[in-house]
Every structure is written in structure tokens, then in C-alpha cells.
N, C-alpha and C. Protein backbone atom coordinates (compact mmCIF):
# COMPACT_ATOMS: atom_id res chain seq x y z
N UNK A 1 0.84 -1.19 0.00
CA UNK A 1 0.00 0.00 0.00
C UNK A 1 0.88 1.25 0.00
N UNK A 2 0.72 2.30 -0.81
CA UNK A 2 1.18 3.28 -0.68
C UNK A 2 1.32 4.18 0.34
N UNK A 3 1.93 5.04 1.18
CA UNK A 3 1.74 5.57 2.03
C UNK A 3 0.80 6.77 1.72
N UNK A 4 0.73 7.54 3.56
CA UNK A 4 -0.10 8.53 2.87
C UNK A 4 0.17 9.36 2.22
N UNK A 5 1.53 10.05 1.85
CA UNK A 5 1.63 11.10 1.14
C UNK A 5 1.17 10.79 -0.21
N UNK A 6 1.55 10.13 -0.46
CA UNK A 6 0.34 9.40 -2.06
C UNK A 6 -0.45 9.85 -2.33
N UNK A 7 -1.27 9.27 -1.05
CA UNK A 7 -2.83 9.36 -1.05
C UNK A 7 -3.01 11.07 -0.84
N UNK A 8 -2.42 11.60 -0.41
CA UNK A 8 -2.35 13.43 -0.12
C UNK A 8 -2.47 13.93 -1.73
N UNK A 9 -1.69 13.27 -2.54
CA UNK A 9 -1.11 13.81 -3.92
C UNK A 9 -2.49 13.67 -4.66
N UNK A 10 -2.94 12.39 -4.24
CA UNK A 10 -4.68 12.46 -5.24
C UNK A 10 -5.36 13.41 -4.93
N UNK A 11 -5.50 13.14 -3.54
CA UNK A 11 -6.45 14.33 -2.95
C UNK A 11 -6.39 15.55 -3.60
N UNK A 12 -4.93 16.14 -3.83
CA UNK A 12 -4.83 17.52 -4.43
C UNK A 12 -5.40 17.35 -5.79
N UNK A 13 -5.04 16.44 -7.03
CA UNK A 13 -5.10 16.60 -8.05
C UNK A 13 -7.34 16.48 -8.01
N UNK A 14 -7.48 15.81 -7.02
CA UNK A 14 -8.82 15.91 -7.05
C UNK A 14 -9.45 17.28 -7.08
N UNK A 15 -8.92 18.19 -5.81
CA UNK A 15 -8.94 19.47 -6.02
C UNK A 15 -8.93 20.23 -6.67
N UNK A 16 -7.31 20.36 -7.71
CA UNK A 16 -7.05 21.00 -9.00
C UNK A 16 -8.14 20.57 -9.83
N UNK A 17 -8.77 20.10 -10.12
CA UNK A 17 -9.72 19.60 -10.86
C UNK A 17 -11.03 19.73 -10.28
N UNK A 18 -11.40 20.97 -9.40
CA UNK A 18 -12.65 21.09 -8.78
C UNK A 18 -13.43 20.02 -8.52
N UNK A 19 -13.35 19.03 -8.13
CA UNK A 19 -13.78 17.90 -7.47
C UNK A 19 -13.77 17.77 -6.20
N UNK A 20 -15.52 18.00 -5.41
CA UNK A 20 -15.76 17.31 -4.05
C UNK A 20 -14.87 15.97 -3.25
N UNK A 21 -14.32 16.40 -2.26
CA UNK A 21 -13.98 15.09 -1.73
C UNK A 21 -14.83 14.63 -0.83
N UNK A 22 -15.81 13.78 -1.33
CA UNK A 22 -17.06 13.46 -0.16
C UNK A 22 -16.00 12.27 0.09
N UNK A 23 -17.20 11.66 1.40
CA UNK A 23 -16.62 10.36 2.36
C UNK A 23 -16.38 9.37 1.20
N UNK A 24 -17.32 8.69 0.44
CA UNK A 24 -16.91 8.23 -0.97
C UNK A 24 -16.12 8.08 -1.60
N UNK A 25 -15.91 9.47 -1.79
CA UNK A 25 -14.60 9.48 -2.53
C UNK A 25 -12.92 9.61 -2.35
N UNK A 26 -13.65 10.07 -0.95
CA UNK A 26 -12.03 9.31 0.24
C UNK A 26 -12.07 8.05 0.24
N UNK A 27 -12.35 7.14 0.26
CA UNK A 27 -12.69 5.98 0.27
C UNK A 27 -11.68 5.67 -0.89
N UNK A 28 -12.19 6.05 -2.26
CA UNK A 28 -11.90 5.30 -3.17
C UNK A 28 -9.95 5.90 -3.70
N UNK A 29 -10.70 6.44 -3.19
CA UNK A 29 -9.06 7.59 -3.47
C UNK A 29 -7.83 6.26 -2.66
N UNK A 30 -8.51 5.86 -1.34
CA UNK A 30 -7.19 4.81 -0.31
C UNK A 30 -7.65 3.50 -1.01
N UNK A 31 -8.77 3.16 -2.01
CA UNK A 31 -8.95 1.74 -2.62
C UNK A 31 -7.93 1.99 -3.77
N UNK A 32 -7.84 2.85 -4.51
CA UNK A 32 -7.30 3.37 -5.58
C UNK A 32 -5.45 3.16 -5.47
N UNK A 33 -5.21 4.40 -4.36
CA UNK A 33 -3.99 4.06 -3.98
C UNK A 33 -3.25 2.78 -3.60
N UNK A 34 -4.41 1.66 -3.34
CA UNK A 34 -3.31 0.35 -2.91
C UNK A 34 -3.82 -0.57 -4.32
N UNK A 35 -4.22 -0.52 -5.53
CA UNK A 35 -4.22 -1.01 -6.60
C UNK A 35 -3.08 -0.98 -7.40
N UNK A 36 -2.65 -2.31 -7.71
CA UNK A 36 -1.44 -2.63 -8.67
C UNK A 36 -1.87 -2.96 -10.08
N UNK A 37 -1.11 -2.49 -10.98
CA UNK A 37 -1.31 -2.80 -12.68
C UNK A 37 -2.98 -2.65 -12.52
N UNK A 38 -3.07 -2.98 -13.81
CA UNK A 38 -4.20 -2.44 -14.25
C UNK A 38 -5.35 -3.43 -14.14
N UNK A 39 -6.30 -3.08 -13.71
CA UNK A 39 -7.59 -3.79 -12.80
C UNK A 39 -9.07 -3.27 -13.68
N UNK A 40 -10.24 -3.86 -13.35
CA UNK A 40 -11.21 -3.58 -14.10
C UNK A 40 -12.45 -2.75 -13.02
N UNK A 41 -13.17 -2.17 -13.20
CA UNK A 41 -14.58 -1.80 -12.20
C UNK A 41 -14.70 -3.02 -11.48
N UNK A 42 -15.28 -3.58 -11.60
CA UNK A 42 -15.65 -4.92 -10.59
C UNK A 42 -14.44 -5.85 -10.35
N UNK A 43 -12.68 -5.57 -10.15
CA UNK A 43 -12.06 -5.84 -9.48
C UNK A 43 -11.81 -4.42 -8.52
N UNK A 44 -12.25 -3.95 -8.68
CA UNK A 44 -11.92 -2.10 -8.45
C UNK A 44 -13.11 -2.50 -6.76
N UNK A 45 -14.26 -2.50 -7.76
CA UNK A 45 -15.21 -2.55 -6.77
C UNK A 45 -15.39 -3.89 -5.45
N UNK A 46 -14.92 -5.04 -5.53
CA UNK A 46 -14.20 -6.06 -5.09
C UNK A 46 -13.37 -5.75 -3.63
N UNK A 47 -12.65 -5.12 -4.44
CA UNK A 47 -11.48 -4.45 -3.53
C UNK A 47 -11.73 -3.00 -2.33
N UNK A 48 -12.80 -2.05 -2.98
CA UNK A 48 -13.34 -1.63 -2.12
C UNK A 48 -14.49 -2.22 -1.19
N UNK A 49 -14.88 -3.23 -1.57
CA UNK A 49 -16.09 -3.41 -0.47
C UNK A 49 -15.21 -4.04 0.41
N UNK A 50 -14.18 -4.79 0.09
CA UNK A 50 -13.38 -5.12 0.93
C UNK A 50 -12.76 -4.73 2.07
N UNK A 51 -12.63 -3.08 1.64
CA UNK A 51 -11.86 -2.12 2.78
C UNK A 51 -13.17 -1.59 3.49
N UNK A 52 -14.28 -1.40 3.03
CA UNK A 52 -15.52 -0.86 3.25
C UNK A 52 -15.45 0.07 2.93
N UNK A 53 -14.59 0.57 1.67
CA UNK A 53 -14.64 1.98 1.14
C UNK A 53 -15.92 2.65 0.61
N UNK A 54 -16.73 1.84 0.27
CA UNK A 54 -18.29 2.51 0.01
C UNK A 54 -19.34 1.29 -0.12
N UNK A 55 -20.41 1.28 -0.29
CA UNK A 55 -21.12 0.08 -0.39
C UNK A 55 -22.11 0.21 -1.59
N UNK A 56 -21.97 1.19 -2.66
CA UNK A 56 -22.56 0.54 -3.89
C UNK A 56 -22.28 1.29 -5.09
N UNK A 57 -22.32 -0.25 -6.12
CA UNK A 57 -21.53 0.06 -7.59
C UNK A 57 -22.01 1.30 -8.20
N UNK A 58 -22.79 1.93 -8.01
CA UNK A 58 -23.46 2.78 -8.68
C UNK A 58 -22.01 4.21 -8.13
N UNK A 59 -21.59 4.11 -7.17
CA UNK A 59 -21.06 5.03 -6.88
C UNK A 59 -19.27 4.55 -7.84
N UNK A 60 -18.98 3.32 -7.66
CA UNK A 60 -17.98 3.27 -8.52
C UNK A 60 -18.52 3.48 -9.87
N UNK A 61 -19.33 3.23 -10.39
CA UNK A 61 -19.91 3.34 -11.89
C UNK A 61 -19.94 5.24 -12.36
N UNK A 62 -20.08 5.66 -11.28
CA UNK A 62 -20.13 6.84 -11.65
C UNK A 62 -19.08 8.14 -11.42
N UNK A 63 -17.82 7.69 -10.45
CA UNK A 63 -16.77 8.20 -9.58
C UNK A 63 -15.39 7.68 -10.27
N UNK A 64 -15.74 6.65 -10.92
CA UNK A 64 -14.08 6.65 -11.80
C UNK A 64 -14.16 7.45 -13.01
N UNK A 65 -15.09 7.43 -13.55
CA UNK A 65 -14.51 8.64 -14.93
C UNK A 65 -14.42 10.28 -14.57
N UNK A 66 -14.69 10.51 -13.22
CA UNK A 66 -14.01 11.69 -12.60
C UNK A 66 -12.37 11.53 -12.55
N UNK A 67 -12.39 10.52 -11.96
CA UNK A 67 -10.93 10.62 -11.28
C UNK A 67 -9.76 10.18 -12.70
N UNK A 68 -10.42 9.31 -13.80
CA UNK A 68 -10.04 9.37 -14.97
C UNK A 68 -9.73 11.18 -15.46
N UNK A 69 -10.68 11.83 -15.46
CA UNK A 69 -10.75 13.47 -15.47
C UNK A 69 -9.67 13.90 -15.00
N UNK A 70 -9.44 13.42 -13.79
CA UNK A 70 -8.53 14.21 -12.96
C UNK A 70 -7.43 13.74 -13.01
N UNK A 71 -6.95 12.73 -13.97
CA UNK A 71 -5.76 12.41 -13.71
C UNK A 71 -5.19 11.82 -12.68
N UNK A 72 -6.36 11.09 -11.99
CA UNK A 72 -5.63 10.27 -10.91
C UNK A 72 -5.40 8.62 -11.14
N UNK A 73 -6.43 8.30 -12.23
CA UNK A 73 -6.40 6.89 -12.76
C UNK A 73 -6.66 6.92 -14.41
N UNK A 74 -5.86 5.47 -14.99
CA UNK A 74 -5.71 6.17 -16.60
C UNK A 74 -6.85 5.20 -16.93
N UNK A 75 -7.30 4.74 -18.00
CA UNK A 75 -8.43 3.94 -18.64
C UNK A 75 -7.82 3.76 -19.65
N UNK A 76 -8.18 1.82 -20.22
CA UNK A 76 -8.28 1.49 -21.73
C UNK A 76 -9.14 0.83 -21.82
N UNK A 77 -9.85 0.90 -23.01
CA UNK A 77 -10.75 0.73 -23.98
C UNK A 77 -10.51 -0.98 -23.99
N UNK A 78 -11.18 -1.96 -24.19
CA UNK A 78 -10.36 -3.09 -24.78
C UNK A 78 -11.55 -3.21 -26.07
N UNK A 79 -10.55 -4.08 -27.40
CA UNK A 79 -11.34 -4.11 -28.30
C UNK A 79 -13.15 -4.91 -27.65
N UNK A 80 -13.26 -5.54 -26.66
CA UNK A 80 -14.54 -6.36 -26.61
C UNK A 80 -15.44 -5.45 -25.73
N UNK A 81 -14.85 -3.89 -25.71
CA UNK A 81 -16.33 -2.68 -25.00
C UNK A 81 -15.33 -2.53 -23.61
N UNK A 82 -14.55 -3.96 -23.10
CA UNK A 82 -14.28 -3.57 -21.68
C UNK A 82 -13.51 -2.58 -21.08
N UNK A 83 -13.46 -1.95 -19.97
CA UNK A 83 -12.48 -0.90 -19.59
C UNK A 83 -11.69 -1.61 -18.62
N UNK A 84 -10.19 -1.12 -18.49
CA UNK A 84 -9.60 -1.45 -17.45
C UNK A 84 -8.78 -0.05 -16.74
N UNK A 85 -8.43 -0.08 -15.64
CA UNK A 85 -7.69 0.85 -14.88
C UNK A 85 -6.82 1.05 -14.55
N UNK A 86 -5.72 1.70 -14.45
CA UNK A 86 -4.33 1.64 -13.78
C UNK A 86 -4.49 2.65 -12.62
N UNK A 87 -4.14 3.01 -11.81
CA UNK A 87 -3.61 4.22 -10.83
C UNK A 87 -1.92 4.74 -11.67
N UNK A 88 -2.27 6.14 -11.59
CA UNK A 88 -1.07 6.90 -12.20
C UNK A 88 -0.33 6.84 -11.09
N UNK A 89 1.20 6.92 -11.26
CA UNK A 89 2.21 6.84 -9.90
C UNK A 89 2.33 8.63 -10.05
């Protein structure tokens, strides 16, 4: 897991990017930060219910293409529709 200054560095870029940091999205910000290589929504989401970072998909379904926005996590396309995720270092 990354430490916290990491997790400080999202936080800001969340900011720079006028983005609320609700409880939510603290959450996902410390699910985010301890993700290795590149992962999908429902390993994403997996992994947060795990920590109890939030309790429903609708909020990951709708809170990663912010943070995609913001430059805190990158996205690819795969040719079969699917998306996957990395966390930017």
C-alpha cells in the first residue's frame, strides 16, 4: 500500500480539478492508492467493499470517470467494450 503522502497527492489533483472530496470518494481515493497494474470496475469494486470503502456500484460506476478526469487513474478501452484501470504513480 502506498503511504499517505500518495494518497495526499490524489487528494490535491482531485482538487485541482474542482472535485468534491465526499466520504466516498475518500474511500476510493485509499482503494485506488493500494491497486497494482491495471484492474477492471468490478475488481476495483471487489477491492473496495473489501476495505468498506463505500457500499454501492453505482457510486464506482459513476466516480471513476471523474478521477479518470482528474488524472488520478488512466483507462483502456479493450477491443470487446471492456475498460480497465491503472492508478497513475
Amino acid at each position: 500500500m502506498r503511504d499517505e503522502s500518495d494518497i495526499e497527492a490524489l487528494r490535491i489533483r482531485l482538487r485541482e480539478n474542482r472535485l468534491k472530496l465526499t466520504i466516498e470518494r475518500r474511500g476510493m481515493l485509499r482503494v485506488i492508492a493500494s491497486m497494482r497494474g491495471w484492474y477492471s470496475l468490478e475488481e476495483f469494486f471487489k477491492e473496495a467493499r473489501k476495505s468498506r470503502a463505500f457500499l454501492s456500484k453505482t457510486t464506482a460506476y459513476r466516480n471513476l470517470p471523474l478521477f479518470v478526469r482528474a488524472g488520478v487513474i488512466e483507462e483502456s478501452r479493450l477491443p470487446n467494450g471492456r475498460r480497465r484501470y491503472r492508478t497513475i504513480p
